[in-house]
N, C-alpha and C. Protein backbone atom coordinates (compact mmCIF):
# COMPACT_ATOMS: atom_id res chain seq x y z
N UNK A 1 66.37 -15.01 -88.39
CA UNK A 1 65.93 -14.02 -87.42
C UNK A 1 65.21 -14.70 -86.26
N UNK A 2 64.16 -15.16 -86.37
CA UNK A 2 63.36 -16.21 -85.11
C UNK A 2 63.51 -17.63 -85.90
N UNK A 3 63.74 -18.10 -85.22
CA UNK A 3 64.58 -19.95 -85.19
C UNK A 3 63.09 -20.33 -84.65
N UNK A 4 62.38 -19.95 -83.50
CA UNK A 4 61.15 -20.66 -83.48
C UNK A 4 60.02 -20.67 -83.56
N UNK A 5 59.81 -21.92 -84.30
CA UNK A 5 59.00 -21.94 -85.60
C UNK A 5 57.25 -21.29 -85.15
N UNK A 6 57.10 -21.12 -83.77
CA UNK A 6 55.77 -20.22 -83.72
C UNK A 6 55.84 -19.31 -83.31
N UNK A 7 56.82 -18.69 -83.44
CA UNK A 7 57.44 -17.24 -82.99
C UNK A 7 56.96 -16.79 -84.81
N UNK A 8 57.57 -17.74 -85.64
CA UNK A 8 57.25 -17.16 -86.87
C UNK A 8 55.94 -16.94 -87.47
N UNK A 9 55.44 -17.97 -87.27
CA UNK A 9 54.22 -18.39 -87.22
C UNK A 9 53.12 -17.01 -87.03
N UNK A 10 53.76 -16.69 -85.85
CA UNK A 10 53.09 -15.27 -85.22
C UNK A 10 53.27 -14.00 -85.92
N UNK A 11 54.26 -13.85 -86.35
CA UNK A 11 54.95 -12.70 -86.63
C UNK A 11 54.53 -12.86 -88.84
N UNK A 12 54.75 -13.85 -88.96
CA UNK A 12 53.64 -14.55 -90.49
C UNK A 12 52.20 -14.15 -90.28
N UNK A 13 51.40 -14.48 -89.93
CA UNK A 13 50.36 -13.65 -89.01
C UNK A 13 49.89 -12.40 -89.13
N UNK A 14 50.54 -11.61 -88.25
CA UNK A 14 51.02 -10.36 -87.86
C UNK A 14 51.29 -9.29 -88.96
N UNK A 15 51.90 -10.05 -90.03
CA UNK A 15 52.49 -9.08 -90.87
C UNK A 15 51.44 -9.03 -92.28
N UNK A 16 50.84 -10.65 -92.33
CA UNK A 16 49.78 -10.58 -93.53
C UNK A 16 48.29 -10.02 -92.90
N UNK A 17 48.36 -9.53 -91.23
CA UNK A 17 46.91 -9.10 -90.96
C UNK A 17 47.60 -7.43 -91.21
N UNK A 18 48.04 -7.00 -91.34
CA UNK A 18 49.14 -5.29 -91.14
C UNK A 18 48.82 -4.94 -93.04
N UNK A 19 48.91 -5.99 -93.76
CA UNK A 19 48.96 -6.07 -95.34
C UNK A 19 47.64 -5.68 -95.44
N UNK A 20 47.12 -6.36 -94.70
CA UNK A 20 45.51 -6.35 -95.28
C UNK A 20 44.59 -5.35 -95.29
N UNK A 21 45.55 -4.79 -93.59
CA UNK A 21 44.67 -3.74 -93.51
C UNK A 21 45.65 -2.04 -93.94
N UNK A 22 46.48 -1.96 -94.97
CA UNK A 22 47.47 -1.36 -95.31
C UNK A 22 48.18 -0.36 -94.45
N UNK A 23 48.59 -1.46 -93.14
CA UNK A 23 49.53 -1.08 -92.01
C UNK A 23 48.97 0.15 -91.39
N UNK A 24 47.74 0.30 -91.83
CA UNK A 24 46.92 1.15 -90.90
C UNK A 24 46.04 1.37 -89.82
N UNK A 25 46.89 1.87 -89.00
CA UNK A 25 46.93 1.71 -87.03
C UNK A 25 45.06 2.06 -86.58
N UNK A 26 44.78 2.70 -87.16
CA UNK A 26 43.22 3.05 -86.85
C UNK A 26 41.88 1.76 -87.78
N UNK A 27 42.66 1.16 -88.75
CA UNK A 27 41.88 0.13 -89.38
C UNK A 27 42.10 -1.67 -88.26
N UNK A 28 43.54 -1.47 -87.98
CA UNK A 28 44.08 -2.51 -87.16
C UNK A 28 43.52 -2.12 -85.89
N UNK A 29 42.98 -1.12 -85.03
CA UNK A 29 42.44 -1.18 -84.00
C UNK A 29 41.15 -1.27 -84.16
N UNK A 30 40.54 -0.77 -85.12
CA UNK A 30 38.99 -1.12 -85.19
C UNK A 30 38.71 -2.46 -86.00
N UNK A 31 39.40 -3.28 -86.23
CA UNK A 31 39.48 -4.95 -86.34
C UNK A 31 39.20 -5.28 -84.95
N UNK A 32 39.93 -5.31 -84.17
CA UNK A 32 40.35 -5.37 -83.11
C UNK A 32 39.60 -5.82 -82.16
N UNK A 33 38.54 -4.03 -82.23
CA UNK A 33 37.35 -3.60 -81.49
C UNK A 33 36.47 -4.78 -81.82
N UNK A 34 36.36 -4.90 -83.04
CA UNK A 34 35.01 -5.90 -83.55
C UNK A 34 35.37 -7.41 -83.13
N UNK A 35 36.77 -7.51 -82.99
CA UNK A 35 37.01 -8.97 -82.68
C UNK A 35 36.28 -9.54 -81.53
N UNK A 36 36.73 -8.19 -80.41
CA UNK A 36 36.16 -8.08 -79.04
C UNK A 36 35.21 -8.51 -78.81
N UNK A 37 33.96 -7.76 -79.97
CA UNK A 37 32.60 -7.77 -79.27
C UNK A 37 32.12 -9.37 -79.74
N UNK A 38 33.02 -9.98 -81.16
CA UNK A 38 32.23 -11.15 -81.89
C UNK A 38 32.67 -12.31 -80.61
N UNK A 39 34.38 -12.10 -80.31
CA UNK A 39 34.44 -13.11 -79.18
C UNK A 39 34.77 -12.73 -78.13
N UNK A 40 33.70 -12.45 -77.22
CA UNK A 40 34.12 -11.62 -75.64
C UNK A 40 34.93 -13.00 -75.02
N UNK A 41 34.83 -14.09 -75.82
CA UNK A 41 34.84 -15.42 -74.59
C UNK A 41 36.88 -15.62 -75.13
N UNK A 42 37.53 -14.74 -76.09
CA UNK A 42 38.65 -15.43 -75.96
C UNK A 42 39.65 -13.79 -75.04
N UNK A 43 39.00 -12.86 -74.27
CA UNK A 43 39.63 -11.83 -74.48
C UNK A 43 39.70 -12.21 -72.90
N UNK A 44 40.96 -11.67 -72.14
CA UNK A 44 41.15 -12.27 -70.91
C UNK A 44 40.52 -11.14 -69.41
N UNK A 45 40.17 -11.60 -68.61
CA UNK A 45 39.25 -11.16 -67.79
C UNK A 45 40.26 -10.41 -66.50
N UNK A 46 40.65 -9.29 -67.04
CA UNK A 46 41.77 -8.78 -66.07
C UNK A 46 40.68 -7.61 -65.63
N UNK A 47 40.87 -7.50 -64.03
CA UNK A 47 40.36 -6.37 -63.36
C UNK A 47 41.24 -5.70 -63.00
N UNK A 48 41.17 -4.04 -63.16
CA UNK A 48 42.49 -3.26 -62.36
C UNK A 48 42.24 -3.49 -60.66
N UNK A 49 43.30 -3.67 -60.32
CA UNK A 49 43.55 -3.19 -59.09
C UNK A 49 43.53 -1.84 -58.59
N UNK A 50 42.88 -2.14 -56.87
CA UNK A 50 42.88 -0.70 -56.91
C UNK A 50 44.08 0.46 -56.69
N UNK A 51 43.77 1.36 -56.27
CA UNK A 51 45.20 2.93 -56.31
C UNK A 51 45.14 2.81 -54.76
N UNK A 52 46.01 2.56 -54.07
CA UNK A 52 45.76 2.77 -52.49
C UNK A 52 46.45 4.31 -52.52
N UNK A 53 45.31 4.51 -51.33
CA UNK A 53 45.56 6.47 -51.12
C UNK A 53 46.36 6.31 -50.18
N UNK A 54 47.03 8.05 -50.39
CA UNK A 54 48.70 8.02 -50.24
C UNK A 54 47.00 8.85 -48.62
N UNK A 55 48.15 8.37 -47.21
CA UNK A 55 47.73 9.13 -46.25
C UNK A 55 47.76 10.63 -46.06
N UNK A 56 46.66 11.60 -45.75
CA UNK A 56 46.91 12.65 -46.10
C UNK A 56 48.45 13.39 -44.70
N UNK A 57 48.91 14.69 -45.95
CA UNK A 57 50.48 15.00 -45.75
C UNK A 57 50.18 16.43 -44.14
N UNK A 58 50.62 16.23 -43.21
CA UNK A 58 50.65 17.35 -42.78
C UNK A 58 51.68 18.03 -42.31
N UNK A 59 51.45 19.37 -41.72
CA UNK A 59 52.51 20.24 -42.01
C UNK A 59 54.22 19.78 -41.22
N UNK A 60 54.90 19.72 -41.96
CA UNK A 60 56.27 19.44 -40.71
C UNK A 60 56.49 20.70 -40.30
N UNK A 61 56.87 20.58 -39.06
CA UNK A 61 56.91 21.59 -37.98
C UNK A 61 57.89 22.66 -38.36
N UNK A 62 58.78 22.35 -38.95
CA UNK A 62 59.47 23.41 -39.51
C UNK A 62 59.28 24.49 -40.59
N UNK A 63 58.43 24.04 -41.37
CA UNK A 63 57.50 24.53 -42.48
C UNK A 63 57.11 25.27 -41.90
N UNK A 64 55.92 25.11 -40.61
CA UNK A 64 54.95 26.11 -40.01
C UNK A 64 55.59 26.92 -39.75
N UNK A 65 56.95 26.95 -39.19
CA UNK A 65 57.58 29.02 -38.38
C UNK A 65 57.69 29.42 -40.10
């Protein structure tokens, strides 16, 4: 299925942390959470960008009659 070997590695991983926590999505996110707070220093430092505002719409002239 994956030929490389840290693809498996990952997915080996992945599947004995899913075991542990008996593939349960609310136990696997609150791991997660706690990982966060123990290592803020490996979690990556992305800021959103901002929403540029749409210019406001006014009436086309044909609309108005």
């Amino acid at each position: 299925m994956h030929s490389d070997p840290i693809l498996r590695e990952v997915h080996r991983m992945k599947d004995e942390s899913a075991r542990e926590m008996d593939y349960d999505i609310h136990k696997i996110f609150q791991r997660m959470r706690e990982n966060e707070k123990k290592h803020p220093e490996h979690m990556a430092g992305i800021k959103p960008l901002p929403v540029p505002q749409d210019k406001p719409r006014t009436a086309n002239k044909k609309a108005a009659k």
